[in-house]
Structure formats: structure tokens, C-alpha cells
PDBML (XML) file of the C-alpha atoms, coordinates in Angstrom:
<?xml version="1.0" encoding="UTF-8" ?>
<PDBx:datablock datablockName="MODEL"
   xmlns:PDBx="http://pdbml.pdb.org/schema/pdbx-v50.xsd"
   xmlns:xsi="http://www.w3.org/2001/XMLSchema-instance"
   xsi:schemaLocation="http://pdbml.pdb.org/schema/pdbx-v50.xsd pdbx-v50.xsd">
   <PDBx:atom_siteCategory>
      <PDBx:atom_site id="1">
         <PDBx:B_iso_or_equiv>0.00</PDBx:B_iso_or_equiv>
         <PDBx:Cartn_x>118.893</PDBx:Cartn_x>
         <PDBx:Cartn_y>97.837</PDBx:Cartn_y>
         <PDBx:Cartn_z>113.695</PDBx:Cartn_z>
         <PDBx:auth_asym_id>A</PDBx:auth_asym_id>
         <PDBx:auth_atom_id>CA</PDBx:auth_atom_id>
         <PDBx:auth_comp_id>UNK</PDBx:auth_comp_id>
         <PDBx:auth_seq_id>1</PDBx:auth_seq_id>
         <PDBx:group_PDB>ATOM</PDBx:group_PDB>
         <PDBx:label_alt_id xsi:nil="true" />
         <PDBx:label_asym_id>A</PDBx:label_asym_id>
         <PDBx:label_atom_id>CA</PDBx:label_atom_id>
         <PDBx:label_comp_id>UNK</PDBx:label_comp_id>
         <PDBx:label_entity_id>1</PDBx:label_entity_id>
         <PDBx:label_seq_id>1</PDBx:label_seq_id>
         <PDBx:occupancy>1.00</PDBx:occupancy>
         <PDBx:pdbx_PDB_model_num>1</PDBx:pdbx_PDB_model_num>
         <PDBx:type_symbol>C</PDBx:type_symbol>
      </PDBx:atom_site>
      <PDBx:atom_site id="2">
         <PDBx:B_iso_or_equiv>0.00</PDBx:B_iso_or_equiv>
         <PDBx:Cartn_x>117.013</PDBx:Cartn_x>
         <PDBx:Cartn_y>100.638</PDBx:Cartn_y>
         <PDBx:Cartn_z>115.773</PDBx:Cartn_z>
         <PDBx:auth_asym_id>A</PDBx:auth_asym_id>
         <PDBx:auth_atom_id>CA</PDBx:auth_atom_id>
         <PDBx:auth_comp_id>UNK</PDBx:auth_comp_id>
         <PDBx:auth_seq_id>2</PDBx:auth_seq_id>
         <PDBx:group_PDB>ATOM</PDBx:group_PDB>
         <PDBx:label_alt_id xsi:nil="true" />
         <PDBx:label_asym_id>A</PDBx:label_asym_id>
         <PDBx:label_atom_id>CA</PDBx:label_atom_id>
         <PDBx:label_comp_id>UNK</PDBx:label_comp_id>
         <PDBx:label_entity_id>1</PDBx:label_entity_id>
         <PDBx:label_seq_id>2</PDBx:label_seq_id>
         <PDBx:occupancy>1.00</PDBx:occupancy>
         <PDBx:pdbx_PDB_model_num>1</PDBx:pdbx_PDB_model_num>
         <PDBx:type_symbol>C</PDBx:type_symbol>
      </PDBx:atom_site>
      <PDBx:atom_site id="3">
         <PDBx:B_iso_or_equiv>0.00</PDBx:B_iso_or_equiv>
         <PDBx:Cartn_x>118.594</PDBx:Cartn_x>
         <PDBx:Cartn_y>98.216</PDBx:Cartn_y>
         <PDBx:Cartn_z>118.815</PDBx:Cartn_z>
         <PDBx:auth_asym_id>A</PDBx:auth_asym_id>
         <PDBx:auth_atom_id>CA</PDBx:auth_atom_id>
         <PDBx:auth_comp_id>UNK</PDBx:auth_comp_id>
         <PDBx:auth_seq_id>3</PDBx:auth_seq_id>
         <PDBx:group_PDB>ATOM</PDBx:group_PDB>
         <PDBx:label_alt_id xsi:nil="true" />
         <PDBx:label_asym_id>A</PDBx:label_asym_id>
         <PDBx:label_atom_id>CA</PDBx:label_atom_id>
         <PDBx:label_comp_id>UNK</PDBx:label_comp_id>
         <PDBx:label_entity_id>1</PDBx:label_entity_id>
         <PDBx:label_seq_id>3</PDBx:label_seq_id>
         <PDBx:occupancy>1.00</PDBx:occupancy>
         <PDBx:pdbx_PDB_model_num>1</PDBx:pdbx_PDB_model_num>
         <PDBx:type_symbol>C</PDBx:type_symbol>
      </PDBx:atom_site>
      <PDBx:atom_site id="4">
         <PDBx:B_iso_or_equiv>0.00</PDBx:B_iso_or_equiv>
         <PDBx:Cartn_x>121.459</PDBx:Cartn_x>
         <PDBx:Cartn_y>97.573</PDBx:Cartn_y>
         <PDBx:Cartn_z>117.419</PDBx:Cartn_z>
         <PDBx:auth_asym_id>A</PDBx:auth_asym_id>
         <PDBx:auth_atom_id>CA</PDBx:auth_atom_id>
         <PDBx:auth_comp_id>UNK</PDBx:auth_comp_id>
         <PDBx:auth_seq_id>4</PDBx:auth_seq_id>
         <PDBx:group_PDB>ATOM</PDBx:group_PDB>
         <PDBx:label_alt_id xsi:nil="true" />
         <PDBx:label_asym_id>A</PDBx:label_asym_id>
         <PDBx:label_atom_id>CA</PDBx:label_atom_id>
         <PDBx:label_comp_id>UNK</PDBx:label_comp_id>
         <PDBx:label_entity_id>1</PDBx:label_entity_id>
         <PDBx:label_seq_id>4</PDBx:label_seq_id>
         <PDBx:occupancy>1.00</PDBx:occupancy>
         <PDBx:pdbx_PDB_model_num>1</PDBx:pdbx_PDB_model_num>
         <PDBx:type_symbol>C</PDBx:type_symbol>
      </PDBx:atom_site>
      <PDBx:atom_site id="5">
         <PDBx:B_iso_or_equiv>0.00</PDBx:B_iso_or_equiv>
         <PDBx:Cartn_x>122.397</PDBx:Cartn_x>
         <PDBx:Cartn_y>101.526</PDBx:Cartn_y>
         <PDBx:Cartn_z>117.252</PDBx:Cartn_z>
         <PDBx:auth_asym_id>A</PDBx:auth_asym_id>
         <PDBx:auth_atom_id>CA</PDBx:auth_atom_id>
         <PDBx:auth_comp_id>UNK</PDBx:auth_comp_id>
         <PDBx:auth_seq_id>5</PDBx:auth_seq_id>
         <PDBx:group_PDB>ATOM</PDBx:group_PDB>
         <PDBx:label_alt_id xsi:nil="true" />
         <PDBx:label_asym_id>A</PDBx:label_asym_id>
         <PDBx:label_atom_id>CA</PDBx:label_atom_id>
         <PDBx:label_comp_id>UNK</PDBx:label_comp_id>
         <PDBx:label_entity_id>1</PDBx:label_entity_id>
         <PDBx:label_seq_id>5</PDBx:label_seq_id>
         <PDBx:occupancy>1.00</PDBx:occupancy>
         <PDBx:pdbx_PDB_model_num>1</PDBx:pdbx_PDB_model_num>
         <PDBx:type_symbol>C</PDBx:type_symbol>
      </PDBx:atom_site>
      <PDBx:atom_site id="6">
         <PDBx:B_iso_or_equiv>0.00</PDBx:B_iso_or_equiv>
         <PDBx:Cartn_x>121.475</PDBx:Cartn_x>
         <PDBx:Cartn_y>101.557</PDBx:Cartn_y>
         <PDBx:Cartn_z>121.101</PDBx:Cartn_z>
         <PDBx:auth_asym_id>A</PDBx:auth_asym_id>
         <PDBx:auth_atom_id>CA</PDBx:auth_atom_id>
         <PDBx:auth_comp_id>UNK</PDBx:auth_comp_id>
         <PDBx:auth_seq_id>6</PDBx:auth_seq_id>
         <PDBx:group_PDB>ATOM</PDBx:group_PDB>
         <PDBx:label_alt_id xsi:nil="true" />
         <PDBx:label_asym_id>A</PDBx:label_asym_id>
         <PDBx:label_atom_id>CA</PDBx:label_atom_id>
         <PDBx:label_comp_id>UNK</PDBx:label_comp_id>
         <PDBx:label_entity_id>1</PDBx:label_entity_id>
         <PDBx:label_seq_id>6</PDBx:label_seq_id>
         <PDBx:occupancy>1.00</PDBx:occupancy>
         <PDBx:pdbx_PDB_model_num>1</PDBx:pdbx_PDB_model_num>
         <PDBx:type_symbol>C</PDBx:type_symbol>
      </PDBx:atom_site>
      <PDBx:atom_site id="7">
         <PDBx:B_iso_or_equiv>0.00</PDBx:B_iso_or_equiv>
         <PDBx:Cartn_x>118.046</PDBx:Cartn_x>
         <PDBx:Cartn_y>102.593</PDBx:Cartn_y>
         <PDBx:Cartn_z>121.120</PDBx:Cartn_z>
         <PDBx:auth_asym_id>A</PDBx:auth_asym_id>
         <PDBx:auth_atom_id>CA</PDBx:auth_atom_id>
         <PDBx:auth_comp_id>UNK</PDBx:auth_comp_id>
         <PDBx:auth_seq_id>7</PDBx:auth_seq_id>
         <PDBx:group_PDB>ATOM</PDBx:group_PDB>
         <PDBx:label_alt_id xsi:nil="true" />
         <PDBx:label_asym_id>A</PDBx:label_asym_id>
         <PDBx:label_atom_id>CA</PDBx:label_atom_id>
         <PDBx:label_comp_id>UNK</PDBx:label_comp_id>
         <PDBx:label_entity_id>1</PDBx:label_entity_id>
         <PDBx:label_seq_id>7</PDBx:label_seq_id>
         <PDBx:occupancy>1.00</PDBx:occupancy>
         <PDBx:pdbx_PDB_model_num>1</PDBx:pdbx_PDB_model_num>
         <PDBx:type_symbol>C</PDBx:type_symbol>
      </PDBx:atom_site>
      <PDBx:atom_site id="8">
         <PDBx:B_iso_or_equiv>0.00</PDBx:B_iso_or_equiv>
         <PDBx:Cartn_x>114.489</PDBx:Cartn_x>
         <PDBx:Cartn_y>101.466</PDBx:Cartn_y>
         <PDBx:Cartn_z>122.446</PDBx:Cartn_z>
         <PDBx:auth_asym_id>A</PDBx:auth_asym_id>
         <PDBx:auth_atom_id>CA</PDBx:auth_atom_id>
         <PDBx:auth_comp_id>UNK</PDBx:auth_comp_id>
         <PDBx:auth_seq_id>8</PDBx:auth_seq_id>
         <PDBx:group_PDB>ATOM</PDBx:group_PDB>
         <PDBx:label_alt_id xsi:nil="true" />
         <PDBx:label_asym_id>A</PDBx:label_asym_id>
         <PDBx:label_atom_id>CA</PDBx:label_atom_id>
         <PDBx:label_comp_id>UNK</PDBx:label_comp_id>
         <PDBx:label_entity_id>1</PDBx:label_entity_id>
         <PDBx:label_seq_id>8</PDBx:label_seq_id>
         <PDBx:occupancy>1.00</PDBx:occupancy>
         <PDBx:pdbx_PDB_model_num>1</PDBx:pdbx_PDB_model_num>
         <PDBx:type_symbol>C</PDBx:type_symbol>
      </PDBx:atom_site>
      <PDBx:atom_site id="9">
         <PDBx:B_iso_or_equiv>0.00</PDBx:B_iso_or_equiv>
         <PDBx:Cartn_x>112.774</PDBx:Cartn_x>
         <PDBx:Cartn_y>100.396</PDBx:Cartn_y>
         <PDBx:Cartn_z>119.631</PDBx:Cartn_z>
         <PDBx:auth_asym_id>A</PDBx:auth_asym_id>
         <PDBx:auth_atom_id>CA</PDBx:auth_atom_id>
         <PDBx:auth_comp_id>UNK</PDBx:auth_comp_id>
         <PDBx:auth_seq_id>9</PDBx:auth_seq_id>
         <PDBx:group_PDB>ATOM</PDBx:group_PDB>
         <PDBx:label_alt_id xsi:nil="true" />
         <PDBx:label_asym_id>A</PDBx:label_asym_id>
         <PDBx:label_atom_id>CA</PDBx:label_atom_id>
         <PDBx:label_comp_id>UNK</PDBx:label_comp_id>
         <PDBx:label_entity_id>1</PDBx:label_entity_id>
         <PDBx:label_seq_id>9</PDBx:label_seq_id>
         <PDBx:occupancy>1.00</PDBx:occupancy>
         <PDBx:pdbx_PDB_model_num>1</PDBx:pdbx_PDB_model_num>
         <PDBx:type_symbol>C</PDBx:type_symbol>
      </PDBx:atom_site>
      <PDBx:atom_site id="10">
         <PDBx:B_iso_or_equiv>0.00</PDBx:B_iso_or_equiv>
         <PDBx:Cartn_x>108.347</PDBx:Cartn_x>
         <PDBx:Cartn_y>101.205</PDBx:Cartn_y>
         <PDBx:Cartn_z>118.890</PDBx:Cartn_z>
         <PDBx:auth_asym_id>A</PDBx:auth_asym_id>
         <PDBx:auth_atom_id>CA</PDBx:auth_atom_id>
         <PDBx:auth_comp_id>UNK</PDBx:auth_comp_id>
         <PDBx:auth_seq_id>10</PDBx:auth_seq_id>
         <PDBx:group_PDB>ATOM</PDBx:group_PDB>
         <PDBx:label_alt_id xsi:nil="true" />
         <PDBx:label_asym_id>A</PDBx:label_asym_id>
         <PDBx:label_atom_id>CA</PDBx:label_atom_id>
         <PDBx:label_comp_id>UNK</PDBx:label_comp_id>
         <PDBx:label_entity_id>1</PDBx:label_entity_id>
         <PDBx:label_seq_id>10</PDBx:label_seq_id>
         <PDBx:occupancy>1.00</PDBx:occupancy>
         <PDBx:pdbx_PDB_model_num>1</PDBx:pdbx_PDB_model_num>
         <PDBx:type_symbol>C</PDBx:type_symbol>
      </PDBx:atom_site>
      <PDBx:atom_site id="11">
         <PDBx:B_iso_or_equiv>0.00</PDBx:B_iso_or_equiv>
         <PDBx:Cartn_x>106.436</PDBx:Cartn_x>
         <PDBx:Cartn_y>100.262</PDBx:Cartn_y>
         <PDBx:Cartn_z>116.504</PDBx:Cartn_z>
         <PDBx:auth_asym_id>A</PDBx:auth_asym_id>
         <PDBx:auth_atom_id>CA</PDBx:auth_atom_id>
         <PDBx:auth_comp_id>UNK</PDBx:auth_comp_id>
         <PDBx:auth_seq_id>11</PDBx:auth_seq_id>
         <PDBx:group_PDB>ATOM</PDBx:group_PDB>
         <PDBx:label_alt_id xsi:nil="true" />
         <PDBx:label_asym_id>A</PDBx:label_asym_id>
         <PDBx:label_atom_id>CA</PDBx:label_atom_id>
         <PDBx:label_comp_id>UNK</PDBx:label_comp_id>
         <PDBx:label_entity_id>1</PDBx:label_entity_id>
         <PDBx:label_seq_id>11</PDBx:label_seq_id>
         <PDBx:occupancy>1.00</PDBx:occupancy>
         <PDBx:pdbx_PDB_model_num>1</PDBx:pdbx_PDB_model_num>
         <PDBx:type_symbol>C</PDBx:type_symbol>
      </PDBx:atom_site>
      <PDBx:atom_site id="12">
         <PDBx:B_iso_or_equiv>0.00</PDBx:B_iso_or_equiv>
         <PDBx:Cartn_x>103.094</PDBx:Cartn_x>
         <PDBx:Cartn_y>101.897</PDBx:Cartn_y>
         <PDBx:Cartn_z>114.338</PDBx:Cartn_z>
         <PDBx:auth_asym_id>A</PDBx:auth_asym_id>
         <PDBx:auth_atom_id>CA</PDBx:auth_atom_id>
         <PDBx:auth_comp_id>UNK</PDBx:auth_comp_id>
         <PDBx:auth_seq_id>12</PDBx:auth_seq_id>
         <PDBx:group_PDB>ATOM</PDBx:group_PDB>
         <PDBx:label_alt_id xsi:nil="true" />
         <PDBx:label_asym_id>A</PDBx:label_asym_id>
         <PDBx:label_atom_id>CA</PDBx:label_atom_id>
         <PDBx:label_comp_id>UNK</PDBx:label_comp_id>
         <PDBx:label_entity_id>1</PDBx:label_entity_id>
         <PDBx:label_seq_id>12</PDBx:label_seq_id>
         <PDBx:occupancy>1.00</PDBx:occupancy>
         <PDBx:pdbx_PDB_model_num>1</PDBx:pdbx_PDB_model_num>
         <PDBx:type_symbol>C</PDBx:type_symbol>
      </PDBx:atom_site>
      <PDBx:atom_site id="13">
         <PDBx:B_iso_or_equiv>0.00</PDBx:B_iso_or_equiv>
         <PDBx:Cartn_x>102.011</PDBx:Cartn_x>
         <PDBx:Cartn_y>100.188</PDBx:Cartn_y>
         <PDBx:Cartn_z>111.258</PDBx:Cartn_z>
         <PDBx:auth_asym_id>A</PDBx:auth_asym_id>
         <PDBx:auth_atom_id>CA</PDBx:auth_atom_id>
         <PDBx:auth_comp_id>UNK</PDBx:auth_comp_id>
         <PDBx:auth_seq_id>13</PDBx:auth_seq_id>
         <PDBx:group_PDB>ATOM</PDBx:group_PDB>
         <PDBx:label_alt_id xsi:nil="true" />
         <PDBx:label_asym_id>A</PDBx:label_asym_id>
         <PDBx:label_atom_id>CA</PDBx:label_atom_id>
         <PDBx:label_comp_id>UNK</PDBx:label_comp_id>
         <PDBx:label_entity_id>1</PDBx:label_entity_id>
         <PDBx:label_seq_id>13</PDBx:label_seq_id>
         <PDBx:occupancy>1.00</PDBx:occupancy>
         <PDBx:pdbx_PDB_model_num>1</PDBx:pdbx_PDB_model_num>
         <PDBx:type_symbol>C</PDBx:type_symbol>
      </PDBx:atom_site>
      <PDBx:atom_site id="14">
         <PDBx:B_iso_or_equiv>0.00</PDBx:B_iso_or_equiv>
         <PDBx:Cartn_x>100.291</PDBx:Cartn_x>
         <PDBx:Cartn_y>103.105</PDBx:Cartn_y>
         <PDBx:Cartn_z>110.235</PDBx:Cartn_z>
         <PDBx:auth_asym_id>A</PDBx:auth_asym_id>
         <PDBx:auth_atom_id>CA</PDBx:auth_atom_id>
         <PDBx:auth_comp_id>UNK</PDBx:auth_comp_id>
         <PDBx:auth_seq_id>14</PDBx:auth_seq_id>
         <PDBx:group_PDB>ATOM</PDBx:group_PDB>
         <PDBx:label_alt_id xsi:nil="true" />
         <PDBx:label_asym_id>A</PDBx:label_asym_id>
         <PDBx:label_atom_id>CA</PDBx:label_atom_id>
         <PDBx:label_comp_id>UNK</PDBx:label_comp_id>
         <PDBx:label_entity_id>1</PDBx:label_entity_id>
         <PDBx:label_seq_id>14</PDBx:label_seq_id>
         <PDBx:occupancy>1.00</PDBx:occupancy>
         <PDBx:pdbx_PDB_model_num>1</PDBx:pdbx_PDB_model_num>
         <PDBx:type_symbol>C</PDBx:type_symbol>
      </PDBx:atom_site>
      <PDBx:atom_site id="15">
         <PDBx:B_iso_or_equiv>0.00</PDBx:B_iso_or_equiv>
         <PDBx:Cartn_x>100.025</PDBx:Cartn_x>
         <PDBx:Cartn_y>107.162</PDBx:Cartn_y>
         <PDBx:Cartn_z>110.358</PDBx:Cartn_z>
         <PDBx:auth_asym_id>A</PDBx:auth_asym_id>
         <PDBx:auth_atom_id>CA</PDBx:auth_atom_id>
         <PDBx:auth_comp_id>UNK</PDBx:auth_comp_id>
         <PDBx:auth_seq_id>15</PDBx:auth_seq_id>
         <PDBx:group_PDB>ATOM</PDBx:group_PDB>
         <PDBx:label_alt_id xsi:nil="true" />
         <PDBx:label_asym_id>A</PDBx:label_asym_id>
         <PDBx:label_atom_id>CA</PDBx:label_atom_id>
         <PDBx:label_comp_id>UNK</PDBx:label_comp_id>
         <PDBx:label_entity_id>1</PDBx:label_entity_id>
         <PDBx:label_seq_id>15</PDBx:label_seq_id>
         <PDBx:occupancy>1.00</PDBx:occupancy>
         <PDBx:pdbx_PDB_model_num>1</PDBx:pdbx_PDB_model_num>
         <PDBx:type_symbol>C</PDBx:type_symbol>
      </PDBx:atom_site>
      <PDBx:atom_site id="16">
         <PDBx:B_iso_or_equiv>0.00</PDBx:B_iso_or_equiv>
         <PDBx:Cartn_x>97.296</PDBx:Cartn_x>
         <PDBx:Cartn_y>107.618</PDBx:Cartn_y>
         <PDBx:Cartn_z>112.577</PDBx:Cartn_z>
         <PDBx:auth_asym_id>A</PDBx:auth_asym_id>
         <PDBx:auth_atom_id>CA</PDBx:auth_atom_id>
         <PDBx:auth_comp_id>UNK</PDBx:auth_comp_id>
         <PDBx:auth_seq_id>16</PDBx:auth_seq_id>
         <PDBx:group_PDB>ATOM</PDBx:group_PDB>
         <PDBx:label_alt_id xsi:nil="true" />
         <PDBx:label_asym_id>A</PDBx:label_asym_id>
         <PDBx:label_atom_id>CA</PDBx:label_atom_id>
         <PDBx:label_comp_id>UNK</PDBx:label_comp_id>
         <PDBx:label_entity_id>1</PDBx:label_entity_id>
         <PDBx:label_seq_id>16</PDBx:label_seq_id>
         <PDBx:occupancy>1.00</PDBx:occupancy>
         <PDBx:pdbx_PDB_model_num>1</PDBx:pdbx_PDB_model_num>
         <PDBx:type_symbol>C</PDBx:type_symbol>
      </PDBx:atom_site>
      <PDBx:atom_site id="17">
         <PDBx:B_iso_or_equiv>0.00</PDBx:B_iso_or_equiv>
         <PDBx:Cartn_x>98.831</PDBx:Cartn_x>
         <PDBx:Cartn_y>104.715</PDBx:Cartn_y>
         <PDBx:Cartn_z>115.499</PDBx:Cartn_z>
         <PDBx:auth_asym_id>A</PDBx:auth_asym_id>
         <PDBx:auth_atom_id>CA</PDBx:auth_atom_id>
         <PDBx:auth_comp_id>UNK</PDBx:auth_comp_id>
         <PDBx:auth_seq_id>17</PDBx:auth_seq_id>
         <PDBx:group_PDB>ATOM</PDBx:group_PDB>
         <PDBx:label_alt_id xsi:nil="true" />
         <PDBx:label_asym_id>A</PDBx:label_asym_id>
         <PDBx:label_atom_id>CA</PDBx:label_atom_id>
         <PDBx:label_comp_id>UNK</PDBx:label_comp_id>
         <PDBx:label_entity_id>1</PDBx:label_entity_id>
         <PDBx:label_seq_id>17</PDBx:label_seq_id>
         <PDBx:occupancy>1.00</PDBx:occupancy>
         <PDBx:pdbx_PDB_model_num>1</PDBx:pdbx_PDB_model_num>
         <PDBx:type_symbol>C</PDBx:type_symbol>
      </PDBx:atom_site>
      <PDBx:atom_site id="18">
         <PDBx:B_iso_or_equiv>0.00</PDBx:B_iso_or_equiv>
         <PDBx:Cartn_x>102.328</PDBx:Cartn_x>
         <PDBx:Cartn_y>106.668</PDBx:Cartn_y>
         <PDBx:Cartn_z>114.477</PDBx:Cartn_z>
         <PDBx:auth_asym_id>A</PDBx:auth_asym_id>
         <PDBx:auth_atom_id>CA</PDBx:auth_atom_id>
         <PDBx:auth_comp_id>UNK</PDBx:auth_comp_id>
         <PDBx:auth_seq_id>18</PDBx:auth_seq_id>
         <PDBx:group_PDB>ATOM</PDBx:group_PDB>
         <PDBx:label_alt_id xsi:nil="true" />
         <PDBx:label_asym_id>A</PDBx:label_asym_id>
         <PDBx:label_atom_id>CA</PDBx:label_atom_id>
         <PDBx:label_comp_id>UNK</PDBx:label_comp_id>
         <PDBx:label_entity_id>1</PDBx:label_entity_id>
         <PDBx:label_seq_id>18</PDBx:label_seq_id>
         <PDBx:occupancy>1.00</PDBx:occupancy>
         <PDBx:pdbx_PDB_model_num>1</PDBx:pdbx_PDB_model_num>
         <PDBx:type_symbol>C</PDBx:type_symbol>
      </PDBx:atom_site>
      <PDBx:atom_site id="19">
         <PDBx:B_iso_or_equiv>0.00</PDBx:B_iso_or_equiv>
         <PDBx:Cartn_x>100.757</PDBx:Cartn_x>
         <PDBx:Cartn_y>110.034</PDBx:Cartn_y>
         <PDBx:Cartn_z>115.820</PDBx:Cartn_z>
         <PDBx:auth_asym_id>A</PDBx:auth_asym_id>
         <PDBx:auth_atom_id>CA</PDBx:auth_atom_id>
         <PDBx:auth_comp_id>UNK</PDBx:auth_comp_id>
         <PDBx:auth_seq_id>19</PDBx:auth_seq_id>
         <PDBx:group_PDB>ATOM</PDBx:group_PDB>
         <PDBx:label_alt_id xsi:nil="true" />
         <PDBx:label_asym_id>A</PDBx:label_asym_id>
         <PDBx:label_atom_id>CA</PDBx:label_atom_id>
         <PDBx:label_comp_id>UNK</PDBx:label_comp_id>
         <PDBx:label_entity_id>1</PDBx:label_entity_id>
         <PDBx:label_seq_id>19</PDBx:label_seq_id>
         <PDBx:occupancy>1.00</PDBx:occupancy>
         <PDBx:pdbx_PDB_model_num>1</PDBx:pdbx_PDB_model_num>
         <PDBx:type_symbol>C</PDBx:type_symbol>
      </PDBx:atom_site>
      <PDBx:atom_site id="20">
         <PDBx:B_iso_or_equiv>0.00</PDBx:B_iso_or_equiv>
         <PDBx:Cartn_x>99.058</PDBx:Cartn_x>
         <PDBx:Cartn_y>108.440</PDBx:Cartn_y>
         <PDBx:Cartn_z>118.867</PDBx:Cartn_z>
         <PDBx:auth_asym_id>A</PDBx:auth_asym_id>
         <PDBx:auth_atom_id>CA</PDBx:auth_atom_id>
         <PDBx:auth_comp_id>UNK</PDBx:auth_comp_id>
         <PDBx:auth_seq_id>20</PDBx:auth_seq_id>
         <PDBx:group_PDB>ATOM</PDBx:group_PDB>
         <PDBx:label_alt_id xsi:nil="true" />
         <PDBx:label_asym_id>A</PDBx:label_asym_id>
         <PDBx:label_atom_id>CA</PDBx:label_atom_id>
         <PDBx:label_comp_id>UNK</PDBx:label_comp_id>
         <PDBx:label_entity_id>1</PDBx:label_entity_id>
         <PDBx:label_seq_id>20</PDBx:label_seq_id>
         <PDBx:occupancy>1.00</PDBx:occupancy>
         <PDBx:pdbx_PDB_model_num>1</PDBx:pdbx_PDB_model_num>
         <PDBx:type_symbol>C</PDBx:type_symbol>
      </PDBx:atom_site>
      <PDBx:atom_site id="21">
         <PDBx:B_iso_or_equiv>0.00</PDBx:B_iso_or_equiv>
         <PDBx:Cartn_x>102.491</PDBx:Cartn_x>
         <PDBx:Cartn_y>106.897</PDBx:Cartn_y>
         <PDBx:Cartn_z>119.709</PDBx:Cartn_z>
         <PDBx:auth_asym_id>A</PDBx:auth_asym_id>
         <PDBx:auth_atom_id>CA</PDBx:auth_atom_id>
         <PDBx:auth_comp_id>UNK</PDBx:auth_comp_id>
         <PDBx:auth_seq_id>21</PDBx:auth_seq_id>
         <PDBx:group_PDB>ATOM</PDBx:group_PDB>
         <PDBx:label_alt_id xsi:nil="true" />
         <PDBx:label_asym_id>A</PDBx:label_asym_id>
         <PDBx:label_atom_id>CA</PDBx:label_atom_id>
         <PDBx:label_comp_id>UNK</PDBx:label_comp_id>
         <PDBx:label_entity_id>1</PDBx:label_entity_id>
         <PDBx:label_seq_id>21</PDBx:label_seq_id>
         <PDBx:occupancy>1.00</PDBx:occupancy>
         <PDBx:pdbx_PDB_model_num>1</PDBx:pdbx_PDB_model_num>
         <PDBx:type_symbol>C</PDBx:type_symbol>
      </PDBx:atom_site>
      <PDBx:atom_site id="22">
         <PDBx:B_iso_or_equiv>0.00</PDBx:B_iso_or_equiv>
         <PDBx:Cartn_x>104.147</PDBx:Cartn_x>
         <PDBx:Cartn_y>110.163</PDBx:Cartn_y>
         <PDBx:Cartn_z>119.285</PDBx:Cartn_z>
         <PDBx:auth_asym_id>A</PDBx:auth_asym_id>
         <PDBx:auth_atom_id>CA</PDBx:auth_atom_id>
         <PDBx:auth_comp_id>UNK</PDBx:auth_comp_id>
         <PDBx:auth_seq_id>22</PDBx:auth_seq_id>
         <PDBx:group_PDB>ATOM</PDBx:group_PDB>
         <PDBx:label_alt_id xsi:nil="true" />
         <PDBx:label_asym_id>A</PDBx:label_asym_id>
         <PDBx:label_atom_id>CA</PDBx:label_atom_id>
         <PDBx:label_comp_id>UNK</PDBx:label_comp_id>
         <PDBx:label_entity_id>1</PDBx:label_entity_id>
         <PDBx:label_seq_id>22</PDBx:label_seq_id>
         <PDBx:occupancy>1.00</PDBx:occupancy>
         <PDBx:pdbx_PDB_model_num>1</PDBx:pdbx_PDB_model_num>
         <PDBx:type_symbol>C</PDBx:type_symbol>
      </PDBx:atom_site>
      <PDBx:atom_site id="23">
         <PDBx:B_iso_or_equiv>0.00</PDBx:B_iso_or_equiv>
         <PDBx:Cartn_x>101.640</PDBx:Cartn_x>
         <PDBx:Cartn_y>112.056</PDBx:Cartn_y>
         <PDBx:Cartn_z>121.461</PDBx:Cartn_z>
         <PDBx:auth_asym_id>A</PDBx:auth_asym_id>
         <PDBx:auth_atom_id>CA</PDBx:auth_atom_id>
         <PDBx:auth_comp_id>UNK</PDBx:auth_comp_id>
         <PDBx:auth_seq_id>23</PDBx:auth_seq_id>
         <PDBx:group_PDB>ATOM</PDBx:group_PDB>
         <PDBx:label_alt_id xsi:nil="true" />
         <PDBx:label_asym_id>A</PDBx:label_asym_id>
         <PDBx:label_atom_id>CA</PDBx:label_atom_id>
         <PDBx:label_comp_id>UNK</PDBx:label_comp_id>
         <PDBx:label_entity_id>1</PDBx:label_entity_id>
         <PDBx:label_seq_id>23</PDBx:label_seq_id>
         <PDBx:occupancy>1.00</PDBx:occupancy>
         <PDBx:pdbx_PDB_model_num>1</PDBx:pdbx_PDB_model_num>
         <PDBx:type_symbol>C</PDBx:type_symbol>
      </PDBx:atom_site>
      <PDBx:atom_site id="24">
         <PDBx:B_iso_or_equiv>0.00</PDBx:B_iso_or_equiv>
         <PDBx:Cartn_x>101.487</PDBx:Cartn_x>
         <PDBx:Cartn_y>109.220</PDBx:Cartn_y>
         <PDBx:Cartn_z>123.940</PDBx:Cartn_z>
         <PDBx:auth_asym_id>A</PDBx:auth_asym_id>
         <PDBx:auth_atom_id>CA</PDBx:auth_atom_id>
         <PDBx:auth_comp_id>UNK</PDBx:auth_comp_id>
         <PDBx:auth_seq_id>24</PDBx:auth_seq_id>
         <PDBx:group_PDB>ATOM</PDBx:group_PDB>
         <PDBx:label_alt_id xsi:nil="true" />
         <PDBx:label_asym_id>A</PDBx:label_asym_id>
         <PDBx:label_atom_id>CA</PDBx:label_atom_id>
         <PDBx:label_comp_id>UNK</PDBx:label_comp_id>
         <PDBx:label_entity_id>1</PDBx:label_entity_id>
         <PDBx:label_seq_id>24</PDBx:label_seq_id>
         <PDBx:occupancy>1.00</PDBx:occupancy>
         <PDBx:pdbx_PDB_model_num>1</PDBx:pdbx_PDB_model_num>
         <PDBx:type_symbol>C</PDBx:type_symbol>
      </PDBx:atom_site>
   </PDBx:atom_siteCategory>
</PDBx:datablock>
């Protein structure tokens, strides 16, 4: 859906991969 609204779509299965990502 993320695609579907036009956007590049990431992924994190958890918090602390979500706040790498984010910092990344």
C-alpha cells in the first residue's frame, strides 16, 4: 500500500532495527 500511495517502501521488524533504519 506504502507503493501503491507512491512511496519507497522499508522495512524493520522490530524497534531497535526501526531506529537504526531511521538513523541510517
Amino acid at each position: 500500500y506504502v507503493q501503491i500511495a507512491g512511496y519507497q517502501y522499508r522495512a524493520a521488524l522490530d524497534g531497535a532495527s526501526a531506529l537504526a533504519a531511521v538513523r541510517a
